[in-house]
C-alpha atoms as a PDB file:
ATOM      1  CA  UNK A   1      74.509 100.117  71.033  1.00  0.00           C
ATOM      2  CA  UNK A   2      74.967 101.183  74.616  1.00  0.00           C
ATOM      3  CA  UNK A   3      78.277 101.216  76.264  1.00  0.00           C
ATOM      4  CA  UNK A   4      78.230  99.613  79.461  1.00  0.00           C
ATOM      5  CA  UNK A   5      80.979 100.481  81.715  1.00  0.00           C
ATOM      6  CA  UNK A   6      83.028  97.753  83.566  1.00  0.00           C
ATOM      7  CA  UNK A   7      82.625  97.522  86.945  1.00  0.00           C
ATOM      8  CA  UNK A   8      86.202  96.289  87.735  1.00  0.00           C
ATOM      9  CA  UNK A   9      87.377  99.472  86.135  1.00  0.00           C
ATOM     10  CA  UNK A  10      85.469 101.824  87.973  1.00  0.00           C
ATOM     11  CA  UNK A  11      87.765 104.308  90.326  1.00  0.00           C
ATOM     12  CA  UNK A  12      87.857 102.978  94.064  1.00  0.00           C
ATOM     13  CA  UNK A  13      87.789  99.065  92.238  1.00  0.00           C
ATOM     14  CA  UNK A  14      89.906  97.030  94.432  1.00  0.00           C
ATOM     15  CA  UNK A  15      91.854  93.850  92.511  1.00  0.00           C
ATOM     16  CA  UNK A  16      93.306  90.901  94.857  1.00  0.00           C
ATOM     17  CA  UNK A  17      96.356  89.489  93.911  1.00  0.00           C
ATOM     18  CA  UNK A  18      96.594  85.827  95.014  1.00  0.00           C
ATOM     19  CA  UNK A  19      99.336  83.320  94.469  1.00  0.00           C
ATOM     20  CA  UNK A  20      97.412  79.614  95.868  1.00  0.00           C
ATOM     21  CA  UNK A  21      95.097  81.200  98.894  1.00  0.00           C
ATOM     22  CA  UNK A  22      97.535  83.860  99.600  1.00  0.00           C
ATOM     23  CA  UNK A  23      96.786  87.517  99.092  1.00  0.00           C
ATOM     24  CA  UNK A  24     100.254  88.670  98.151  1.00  0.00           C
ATOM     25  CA  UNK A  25      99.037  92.471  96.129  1.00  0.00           C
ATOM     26  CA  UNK A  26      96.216  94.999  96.226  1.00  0.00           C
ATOM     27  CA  UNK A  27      95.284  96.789  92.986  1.00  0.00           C
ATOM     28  CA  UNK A  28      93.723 100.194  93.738  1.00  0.00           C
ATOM     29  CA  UNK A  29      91.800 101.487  90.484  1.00  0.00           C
ATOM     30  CA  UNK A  30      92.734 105.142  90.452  1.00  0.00           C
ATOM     31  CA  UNK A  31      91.471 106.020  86.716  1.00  0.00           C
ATOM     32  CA  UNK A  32      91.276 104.496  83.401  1.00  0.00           C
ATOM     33  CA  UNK A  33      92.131 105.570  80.138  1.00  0.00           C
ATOM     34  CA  UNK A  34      91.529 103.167  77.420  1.00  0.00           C
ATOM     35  CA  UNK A  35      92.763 100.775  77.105  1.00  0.00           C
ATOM     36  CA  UNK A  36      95.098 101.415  80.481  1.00  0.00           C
ATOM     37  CA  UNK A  37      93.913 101.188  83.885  1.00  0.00           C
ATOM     38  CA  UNK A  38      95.962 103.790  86.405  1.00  0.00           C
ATOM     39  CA  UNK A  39      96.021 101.691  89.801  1.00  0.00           C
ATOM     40  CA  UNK A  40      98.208 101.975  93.129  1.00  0.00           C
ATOM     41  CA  UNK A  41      99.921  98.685  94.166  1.00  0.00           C
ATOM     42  CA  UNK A  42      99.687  98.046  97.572  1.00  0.00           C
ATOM     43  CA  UNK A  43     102.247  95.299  98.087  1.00  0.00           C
ATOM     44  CA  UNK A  44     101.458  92.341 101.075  1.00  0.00           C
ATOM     45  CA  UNK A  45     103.261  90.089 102.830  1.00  0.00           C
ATOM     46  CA  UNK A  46     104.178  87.410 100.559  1.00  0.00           C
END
């Protein structure tokens, strides 16, 4: 069985942090080491 990688845990994957249509945090994937993800926060106004 192949092991397919997840695309929102590849380094450089960006995750939005929304609370209703507001972007209020930015996820930077950095590395992963399963079963963590290593991100930088990038914190928004909000």
């Amino acid at each position: 069985m192949g092991d397919m990688a997840n695309p929102n845990l590849s380094t450089g994957s960006i995750w939005r942090l929304n609370h209703g249509d507001q972007e209020i945090a930015r996820l930077t994937v950095i590395g992963t080491d399963m079963p963590w993800t290593h991100a930088e926060v990038e914190t928004l106004p909000g």
